[in-house]
Structures are given as C-alpha cells and as structure tokens.
PDB file of N, CA and C in Angstrom:
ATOM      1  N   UNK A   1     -78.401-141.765 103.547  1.00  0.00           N
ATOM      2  CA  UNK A   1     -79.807-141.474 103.391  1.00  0.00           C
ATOM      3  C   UNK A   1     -80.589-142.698 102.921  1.00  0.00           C
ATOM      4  N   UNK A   2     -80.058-143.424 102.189  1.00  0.00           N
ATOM      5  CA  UNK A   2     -80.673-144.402 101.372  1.00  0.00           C
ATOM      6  C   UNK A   2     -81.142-145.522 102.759  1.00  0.00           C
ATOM      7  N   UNK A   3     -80.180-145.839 103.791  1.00  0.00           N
ATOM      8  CA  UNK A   3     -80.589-146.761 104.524  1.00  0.00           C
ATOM      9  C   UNK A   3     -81.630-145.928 105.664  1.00  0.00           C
ATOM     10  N   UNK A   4     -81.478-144.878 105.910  1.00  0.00           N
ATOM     11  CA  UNK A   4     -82.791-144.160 106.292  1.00  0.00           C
ATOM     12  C   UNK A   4     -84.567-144.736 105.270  1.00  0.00           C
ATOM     13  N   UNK A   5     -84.178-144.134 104.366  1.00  0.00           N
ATOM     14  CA  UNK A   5     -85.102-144.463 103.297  1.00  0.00           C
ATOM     15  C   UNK A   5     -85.764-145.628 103.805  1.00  0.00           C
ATOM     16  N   UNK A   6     -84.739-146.664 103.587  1.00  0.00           N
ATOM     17  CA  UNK A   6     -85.167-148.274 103.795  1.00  0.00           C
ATOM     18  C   UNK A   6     -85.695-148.772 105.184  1.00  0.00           C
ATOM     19  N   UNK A   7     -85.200-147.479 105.806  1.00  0.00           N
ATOM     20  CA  UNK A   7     -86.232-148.214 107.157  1.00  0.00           C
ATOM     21  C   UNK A   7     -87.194-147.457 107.120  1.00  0.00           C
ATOM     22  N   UNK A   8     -87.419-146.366 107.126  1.00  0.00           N
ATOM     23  CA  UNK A   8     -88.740-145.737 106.893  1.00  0.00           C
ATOM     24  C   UNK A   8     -90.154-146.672 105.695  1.00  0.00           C
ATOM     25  N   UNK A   9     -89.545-147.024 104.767  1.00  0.00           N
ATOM     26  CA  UNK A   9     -90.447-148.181 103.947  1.00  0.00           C
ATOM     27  C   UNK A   9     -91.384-149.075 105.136  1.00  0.00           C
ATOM     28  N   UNK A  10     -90.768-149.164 106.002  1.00  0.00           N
ATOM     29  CA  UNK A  10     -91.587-150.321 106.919  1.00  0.00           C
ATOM     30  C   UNK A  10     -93.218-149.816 107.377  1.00  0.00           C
ATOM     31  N   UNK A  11     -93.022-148.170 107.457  1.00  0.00           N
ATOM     32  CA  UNK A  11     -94.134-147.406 107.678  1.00  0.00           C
ATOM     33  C   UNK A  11     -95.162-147.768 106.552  1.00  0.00           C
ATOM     34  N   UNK A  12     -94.814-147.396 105.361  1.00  0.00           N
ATOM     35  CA  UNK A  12     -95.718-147.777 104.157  1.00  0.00           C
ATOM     36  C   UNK A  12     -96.557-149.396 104.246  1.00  0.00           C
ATOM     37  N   UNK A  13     -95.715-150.015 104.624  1.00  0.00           N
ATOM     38  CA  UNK A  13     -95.650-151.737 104.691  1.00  0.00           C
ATOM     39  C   UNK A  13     -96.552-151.981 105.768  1.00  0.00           C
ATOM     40  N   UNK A  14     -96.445-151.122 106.848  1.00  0.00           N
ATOM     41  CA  UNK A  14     -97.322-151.616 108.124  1.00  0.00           C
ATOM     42  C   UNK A  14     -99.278-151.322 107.922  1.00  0.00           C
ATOM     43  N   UNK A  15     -98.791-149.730 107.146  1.00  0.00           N
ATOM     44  CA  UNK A  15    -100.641-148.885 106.904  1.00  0.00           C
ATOM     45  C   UNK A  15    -100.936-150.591 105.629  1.00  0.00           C
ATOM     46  N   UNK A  16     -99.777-150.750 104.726  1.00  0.00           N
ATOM     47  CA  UNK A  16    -101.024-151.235 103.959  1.00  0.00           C
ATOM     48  C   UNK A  16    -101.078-152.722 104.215  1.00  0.00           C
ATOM     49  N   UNK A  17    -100.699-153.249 105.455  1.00  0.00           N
ATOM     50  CA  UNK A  17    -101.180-154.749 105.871  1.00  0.00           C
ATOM     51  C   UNK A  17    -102.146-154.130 106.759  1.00  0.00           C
ATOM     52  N   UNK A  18    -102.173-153.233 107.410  1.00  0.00           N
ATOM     53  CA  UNK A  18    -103.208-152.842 108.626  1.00  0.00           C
ATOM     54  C   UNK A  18    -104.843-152.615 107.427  1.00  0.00           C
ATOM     55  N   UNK A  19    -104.751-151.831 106.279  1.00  0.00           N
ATOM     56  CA  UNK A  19    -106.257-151.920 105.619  1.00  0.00           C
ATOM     57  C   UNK A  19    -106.502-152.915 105.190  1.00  0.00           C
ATOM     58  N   UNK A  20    -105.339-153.487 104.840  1.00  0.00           N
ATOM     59  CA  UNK A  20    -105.777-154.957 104.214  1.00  0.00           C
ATOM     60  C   UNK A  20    -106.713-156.111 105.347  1.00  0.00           C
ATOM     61  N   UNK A  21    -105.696-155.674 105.840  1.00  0.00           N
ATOM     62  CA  UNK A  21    -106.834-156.428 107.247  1.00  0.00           C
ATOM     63  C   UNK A  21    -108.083-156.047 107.785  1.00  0.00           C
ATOM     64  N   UNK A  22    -108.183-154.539 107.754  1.00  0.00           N
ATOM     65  CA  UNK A  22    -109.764-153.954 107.874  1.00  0.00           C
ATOM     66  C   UNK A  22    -110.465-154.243 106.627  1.00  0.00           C
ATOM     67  N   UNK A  23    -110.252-154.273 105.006  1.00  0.00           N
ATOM     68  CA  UNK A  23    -111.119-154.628 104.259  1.00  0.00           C
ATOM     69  C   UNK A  23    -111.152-155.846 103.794  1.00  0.00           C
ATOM     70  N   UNK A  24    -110.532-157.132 104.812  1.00  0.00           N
ATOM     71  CA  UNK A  24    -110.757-158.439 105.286  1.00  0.00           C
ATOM     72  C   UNK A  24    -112.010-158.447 105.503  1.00  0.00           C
ATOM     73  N   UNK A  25    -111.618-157.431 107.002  1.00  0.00           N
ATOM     74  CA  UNK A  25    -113.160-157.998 107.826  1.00  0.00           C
ATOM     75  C   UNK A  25    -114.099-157.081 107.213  1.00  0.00           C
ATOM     76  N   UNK A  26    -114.283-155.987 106.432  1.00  0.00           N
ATOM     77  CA  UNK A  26    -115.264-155.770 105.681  1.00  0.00           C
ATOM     78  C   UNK A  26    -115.831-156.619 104.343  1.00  0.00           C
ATOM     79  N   UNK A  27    -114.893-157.560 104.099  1.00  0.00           N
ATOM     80  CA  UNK A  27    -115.456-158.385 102.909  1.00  0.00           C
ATOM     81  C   UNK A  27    -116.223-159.454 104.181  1.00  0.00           C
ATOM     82  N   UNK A  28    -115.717-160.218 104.734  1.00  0.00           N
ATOM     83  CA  UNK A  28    -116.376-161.000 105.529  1.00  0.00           C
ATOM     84  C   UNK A  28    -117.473-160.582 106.538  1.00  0.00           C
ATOM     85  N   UNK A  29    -117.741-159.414 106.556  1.00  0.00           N
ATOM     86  CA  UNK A  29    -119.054-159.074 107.288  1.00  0.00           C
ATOM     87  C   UNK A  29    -120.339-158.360 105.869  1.00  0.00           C
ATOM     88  N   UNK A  30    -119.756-158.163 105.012  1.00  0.00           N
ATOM     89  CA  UNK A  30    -120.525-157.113 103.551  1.00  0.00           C
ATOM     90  C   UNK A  30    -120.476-158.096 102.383  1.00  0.00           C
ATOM     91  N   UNK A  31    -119.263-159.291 102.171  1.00  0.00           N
ATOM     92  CA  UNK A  31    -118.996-159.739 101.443  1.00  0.00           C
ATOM     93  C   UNK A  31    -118.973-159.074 100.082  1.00  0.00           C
ATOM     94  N   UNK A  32    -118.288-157.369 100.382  1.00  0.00           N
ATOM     95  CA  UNK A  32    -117.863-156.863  99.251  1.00  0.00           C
ATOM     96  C   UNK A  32    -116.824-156.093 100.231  1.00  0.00           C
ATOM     97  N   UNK A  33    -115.222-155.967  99.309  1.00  0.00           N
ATOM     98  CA  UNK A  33    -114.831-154.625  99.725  1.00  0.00           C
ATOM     99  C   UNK A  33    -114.935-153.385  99.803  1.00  0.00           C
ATOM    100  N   UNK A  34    -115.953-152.982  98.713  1.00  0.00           N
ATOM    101  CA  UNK A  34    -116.491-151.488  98.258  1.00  0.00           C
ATOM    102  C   UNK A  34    -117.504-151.224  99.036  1.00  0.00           C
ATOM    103  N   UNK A  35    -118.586-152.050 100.035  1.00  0.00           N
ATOM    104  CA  UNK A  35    -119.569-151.978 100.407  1.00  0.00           C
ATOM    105  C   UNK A  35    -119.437-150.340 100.947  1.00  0.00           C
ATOM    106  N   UNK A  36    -120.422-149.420 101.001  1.00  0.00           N
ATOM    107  CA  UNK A  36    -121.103-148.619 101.869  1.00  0.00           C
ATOM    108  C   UNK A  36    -120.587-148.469 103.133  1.00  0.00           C
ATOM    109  N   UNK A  37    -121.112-149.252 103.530  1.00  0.00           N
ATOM    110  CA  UNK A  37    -120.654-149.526 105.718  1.00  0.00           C
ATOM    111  C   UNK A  37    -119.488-149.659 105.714  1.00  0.00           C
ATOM    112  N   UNK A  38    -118.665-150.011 104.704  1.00  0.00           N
ATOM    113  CA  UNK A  38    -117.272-150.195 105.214  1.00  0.00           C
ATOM    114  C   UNK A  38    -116.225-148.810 105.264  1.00  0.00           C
ATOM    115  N   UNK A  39    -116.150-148.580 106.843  1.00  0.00           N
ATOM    116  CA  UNK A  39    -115.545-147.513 107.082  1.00  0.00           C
ATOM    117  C   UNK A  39    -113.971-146.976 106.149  1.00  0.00           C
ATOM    118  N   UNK A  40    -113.845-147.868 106.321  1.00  0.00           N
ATOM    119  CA  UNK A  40    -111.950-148.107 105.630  1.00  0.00           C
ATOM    120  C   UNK A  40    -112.476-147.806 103.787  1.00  0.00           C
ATOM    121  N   UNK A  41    -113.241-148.409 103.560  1.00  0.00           N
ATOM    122  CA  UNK A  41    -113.076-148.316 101.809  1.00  0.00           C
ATOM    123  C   UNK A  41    -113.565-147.089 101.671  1.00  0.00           C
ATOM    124  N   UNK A  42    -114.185-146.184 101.700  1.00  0.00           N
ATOM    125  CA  UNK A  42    -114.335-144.635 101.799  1.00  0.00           C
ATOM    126  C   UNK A  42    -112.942-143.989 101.746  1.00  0.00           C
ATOM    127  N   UNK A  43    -112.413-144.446 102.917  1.00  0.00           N
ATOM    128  CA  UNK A  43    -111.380-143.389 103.773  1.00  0.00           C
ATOM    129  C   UNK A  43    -110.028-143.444 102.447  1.00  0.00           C
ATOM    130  N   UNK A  44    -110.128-144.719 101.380  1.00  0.00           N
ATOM    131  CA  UNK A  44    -109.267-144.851 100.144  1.00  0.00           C
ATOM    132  C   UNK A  44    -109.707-144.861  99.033  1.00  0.00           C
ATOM    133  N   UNK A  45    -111.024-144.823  98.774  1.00  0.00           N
ATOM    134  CA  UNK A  45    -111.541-144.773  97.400  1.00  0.00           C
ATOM    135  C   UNK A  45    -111.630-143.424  96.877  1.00  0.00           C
ATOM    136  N   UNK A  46    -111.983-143.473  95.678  1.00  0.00           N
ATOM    137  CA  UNK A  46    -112.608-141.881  95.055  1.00  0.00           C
ATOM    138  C   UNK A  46    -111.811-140.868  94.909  1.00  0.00           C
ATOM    139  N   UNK A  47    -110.755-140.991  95.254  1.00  0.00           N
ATOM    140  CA  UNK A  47    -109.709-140.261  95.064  1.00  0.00           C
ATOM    141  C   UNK A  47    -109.120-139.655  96.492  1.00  0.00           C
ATOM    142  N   UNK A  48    -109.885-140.344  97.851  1.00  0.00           N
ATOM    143  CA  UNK A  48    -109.216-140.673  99.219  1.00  0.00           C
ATOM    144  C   UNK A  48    -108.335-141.670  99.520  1.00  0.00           C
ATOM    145  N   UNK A  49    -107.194-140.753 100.062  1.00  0.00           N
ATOM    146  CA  UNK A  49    -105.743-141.512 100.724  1.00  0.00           C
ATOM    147  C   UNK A  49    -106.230-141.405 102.668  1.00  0.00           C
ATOM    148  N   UNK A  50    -105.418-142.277 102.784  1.00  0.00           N
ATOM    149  CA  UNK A  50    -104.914-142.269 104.768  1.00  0.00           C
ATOM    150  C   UNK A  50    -103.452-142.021 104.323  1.00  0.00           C
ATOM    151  N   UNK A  51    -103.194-141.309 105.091  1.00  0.00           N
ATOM    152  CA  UNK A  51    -101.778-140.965 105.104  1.00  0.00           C
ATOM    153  C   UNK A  51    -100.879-141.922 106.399  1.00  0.00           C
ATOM    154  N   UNK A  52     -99.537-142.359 106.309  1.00  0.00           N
ATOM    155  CA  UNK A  52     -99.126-142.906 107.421  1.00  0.00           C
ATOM    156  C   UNK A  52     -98.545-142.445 108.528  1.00  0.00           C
ATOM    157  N   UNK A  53     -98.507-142.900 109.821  1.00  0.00           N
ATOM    158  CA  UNK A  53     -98.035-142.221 110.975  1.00  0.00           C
ATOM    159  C   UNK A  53     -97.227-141.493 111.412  1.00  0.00           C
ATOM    160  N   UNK A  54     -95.987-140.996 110.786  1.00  0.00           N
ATOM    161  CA  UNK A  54     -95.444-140.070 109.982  1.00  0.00           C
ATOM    162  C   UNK A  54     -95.770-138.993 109.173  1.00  0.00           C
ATOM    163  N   UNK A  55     -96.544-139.357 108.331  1.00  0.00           N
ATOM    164  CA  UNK A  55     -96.736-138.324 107.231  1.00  0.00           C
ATOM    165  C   UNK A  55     -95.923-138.811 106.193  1.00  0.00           C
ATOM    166  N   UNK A  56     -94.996-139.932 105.809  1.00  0.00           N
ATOM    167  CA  UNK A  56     -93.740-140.641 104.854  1.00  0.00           C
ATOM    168  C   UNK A  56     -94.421-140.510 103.158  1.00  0.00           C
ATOM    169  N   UNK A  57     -96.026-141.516 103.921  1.00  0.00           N
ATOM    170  CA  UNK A  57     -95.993-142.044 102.737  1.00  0.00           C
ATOM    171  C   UNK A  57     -98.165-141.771 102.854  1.00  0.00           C
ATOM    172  N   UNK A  58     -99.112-141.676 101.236  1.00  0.00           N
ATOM    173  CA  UNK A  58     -99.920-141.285 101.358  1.00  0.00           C
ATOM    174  C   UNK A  58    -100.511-143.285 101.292  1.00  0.00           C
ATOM    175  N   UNK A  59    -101.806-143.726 101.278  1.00  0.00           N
ATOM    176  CA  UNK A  59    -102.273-145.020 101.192  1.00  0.00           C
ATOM    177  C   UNK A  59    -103.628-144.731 100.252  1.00  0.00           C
ATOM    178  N   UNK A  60    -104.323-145.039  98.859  1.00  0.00           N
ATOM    179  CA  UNK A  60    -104.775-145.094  98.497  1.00  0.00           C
ATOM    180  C   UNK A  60    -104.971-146.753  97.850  1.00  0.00           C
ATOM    181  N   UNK A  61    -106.424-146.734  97.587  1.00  0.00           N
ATOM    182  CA  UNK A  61    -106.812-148.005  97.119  1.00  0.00           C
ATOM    183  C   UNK A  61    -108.186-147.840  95.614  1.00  0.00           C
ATOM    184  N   UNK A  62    -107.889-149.306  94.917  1.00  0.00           N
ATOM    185  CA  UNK A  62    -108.891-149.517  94.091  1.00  0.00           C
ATOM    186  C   UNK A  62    -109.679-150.703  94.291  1.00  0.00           C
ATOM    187  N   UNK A  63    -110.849-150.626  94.376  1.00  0.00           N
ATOM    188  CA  UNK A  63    -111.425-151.565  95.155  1.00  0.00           C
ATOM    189  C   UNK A  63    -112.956-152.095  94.105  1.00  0.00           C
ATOM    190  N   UNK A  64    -113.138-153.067  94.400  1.00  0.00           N
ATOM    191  CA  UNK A  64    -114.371-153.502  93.594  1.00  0.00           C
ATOM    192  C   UNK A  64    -114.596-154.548  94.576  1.00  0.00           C
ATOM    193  N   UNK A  65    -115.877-155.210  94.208  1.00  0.00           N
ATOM    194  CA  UNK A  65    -117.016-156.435  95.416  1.00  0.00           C
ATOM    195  C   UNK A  65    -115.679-156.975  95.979  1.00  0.00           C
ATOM    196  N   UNK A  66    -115.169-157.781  94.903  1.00  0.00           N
ATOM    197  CA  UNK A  66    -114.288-158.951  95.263  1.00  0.00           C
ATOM    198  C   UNK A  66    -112.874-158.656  94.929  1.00  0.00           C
ATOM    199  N   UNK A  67    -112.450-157.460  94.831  1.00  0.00           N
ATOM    200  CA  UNK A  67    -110.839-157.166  95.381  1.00  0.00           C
ATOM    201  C   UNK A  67    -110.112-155.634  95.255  1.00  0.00           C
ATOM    202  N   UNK A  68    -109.072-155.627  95.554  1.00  0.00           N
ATOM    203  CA  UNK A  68    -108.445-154.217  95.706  1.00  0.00           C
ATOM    204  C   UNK A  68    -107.255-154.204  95.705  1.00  0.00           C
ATOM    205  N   UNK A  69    -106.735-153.241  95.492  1.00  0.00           N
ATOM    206  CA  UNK A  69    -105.242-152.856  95.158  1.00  0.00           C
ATOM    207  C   UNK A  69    -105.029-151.847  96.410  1.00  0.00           C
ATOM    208  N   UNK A  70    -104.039-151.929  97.016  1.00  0.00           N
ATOM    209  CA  UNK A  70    -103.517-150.491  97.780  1.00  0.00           C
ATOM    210  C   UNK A  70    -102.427-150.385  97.588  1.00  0.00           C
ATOM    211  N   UNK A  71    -102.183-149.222  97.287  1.00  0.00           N
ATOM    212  CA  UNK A  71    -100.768-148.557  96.950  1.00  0.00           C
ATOM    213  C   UNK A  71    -100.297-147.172  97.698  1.00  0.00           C
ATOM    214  N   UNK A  72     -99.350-147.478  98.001  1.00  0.00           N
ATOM    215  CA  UNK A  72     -98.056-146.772  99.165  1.00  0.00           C
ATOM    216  C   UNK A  72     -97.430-145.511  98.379  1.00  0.00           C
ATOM    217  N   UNK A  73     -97.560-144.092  98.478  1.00  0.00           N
ATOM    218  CA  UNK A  73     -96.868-143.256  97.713  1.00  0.00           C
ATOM    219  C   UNK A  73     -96.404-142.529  98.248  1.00  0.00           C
ATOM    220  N   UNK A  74     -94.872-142.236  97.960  1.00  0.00           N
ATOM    221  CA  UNK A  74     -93.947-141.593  99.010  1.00  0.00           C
ATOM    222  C   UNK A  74     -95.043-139.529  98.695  1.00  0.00           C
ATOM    223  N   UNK A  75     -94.753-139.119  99.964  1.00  0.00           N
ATOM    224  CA  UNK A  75     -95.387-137.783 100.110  1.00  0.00           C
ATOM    225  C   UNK A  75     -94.450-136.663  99.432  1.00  0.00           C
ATOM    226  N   UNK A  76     -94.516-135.959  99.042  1.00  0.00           N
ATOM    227  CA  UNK A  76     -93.883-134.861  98.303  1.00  0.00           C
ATOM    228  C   UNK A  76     -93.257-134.314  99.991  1.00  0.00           C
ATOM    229  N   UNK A  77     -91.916-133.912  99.666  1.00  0.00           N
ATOM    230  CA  UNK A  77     -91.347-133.301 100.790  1.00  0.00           C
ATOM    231  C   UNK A  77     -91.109-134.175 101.753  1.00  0.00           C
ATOM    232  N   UNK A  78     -91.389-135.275 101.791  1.00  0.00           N
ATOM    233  CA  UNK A  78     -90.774-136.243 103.130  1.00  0.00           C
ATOM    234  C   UNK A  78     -89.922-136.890 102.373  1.00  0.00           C
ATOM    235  N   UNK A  79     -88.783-137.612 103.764  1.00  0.00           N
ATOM    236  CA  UNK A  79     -87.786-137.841 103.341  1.00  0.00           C
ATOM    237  C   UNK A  79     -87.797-139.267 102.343  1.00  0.00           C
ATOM    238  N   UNK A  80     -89.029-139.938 102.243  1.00  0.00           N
ATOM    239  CA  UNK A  80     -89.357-140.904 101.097  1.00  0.00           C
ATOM    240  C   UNK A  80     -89.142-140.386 100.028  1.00  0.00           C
ATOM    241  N   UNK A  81     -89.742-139.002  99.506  1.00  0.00           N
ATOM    242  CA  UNK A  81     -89.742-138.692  98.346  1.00  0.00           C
ATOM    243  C   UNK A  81     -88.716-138.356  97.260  1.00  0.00           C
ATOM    244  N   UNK A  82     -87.599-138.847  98.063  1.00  0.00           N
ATOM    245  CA  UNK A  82     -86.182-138.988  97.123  1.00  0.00           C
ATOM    246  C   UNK A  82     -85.903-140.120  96.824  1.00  0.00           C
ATOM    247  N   UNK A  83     -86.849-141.389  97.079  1.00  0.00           N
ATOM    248  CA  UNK A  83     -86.612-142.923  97.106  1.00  0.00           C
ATOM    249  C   UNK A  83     -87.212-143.371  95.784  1.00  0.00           C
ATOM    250  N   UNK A  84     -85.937-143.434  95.256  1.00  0.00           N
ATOM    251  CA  UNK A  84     -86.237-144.105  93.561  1.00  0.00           C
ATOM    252  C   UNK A  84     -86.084-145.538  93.764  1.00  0.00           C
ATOM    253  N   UNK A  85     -85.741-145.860  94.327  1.00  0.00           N
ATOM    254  CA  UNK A  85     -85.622-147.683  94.809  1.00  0.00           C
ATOM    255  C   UNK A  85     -86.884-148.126  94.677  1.00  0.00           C
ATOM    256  N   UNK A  86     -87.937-147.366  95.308  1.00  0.00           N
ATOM    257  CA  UNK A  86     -89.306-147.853  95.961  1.00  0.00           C
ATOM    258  C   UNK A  86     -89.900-146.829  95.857  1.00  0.00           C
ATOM    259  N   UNK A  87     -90.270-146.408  94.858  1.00  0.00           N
ATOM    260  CA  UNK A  87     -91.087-145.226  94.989  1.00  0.00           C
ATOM    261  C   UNK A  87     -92.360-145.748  94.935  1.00  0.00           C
ATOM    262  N   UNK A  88     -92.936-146.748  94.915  1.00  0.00           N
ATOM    263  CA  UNK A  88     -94.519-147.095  95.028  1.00  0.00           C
ATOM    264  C   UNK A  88     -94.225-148.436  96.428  1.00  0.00           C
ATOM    265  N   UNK A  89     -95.526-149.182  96.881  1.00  0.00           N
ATOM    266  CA  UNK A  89     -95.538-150.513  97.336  1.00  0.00           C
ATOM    267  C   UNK A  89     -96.743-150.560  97.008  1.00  0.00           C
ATOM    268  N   UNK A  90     -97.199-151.712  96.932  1.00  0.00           N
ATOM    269  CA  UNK A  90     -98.735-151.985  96.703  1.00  0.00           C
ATOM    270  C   UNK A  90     -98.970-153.637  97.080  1.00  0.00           C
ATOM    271  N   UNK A  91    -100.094-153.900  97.532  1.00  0.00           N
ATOM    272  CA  UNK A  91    -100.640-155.192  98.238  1.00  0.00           C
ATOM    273  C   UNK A  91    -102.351-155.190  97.674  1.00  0.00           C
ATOM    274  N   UNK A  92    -102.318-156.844  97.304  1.00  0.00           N
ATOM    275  CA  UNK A  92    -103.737-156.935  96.428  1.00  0.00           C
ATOM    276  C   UNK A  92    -104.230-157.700  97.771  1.00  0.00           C
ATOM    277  N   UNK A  93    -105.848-158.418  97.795  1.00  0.00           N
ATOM    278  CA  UNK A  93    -106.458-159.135  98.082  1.00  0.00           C
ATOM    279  C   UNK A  93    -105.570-160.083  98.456  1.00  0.00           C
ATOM    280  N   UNK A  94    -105.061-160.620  97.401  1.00  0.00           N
ATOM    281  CA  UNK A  94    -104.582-162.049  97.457  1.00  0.00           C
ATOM    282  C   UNK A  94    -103.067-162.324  98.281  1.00  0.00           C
ATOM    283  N   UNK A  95    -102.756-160.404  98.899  1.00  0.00           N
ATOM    284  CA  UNK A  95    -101.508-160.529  99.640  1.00  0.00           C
ATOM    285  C   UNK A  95    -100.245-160.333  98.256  1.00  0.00           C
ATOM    286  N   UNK A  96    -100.553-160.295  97.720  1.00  0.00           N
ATOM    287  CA  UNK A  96     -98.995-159.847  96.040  1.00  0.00           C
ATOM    288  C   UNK A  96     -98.640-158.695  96.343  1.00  0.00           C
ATOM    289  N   UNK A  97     -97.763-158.703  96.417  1.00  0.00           N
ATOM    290  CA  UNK A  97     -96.869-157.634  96.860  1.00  0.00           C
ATOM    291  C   UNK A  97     -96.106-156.971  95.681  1.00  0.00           C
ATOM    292  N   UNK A  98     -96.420-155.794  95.332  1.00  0.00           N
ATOM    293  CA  UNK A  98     -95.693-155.402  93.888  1.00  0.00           C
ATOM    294  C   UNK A  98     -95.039-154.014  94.605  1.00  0.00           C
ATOM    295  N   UNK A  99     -94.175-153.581  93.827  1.00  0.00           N
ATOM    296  CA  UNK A  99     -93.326-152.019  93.735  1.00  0.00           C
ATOM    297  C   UNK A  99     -93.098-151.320  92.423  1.00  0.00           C
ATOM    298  N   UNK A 100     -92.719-150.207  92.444  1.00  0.00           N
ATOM    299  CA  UNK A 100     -92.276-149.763  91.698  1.00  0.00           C
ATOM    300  C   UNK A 100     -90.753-149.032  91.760  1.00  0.00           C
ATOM    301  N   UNK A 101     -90.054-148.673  91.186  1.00  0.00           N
ATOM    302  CA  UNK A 101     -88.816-148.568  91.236  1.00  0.00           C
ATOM    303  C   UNK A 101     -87.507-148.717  90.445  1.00  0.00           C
ATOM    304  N   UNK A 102     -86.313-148.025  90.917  1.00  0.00           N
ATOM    305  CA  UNK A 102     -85.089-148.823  90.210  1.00  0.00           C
ATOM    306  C   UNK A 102     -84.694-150.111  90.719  1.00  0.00           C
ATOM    307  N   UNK A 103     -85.384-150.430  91.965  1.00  0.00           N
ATOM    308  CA  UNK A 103     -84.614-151.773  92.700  1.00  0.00           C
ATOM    309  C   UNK A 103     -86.123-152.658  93.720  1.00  0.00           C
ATOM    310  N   UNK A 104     -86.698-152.969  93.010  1.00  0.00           N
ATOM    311  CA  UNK A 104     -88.176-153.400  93.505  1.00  0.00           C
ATOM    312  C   UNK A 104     -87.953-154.400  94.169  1.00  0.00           C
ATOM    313  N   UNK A 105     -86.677-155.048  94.064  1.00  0.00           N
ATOM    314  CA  UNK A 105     -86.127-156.734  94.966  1.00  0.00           C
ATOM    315  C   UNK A 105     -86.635-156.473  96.007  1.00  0.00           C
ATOM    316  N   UNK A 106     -85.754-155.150  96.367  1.00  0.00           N
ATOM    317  CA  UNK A 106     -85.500-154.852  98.061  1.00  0.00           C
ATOM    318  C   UNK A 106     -86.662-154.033  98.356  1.00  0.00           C
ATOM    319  N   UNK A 107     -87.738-154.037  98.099  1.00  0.00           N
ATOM    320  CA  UNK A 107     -88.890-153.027  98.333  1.00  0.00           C
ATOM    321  C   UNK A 107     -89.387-153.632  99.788  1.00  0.00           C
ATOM    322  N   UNK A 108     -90.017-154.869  99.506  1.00  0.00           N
ATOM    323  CA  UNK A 108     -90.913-155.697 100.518  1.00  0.00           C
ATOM    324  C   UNK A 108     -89.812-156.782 101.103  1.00  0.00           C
TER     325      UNK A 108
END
C-alpha cells in the first residue's frame, strides 16, 4: 500500500505546481496574488479547496498581495488518507517545498 501511496503523492504535487503557476500569472497581470479577478485565488481562499483529479487529495491556499502558501491534504476516505509519511505537501511563492509527516525526505 505504502508504494501505492507514493505514487499517488504525484497527484497532490502536480494541482499544486499547476496553481502555483496560475497565481504566477495572476501576480504578473494584478501584481497581487489575492487580487479580485484572479480566478484561481477565490477557488482556494476563505476556506475554498480544488480538489485533485482523483479526488486523493483536497488544495487549499493562504494568500496575501505578495505571497501564498498551498497545501495538499490527503481526503478523508481516499486511499491517501492512511499516509502518515506525507500527510500534508505544501509549495510557497518562492517554490519551498515543505511536508508534513513521519518521513517528509521522501514527500517531494
């Protein structure tokens, strides 16, 4: 199960380089990430997730003018949600890649 687990992680990994990249180009067209118009920062703020293509894992973010956090949370009932290795991922602005877990090495 565990190497199941570990490939399924890639899902989490893909949603949160894919917003990161939409609230790229919303800082570079708004020159804020939180802006209004920006479709994507809605769809994670305020206590809104995107969920991933699966259903694995939920994607929420914290966001202010000039940066944001998104964080990866395994879904209650999918087969992530037994993954103590990696039970979080998260990606800032600046691309930092953090986890949470018993084994955060192997997260990212």
């Amino acid at each position: 199960m565990e190497h199941v687990r570990k490939s399924n992680r890639t899902e989490a990994k893909v949603v949160l380089n894919d917003v990161a990249q939409r609230l790229q180009r919303c800082f570079t067209a708004y020159s804020a990430y939180n802006n209004d118009a920006c479709t994507v920062a809605g769809a994670i703020s305020d206590g809104n997730t995107i969920d991933s293509e699966h259903g694995y894992y939920s994607i929420a973010g914290v966001l202010t003018p000039t940066t944001f956090v998104l964080t990866a949370t395994a879904v209650s009932g999918s087969p992530q949600a037994g993954d103590k290795r990696c039970k979080t991922l998260s990606l800032d602005q600046a691309g930092k890649r953090d986890a949470t877990g018993s084994n955060i090495t192997e997260c990212w």
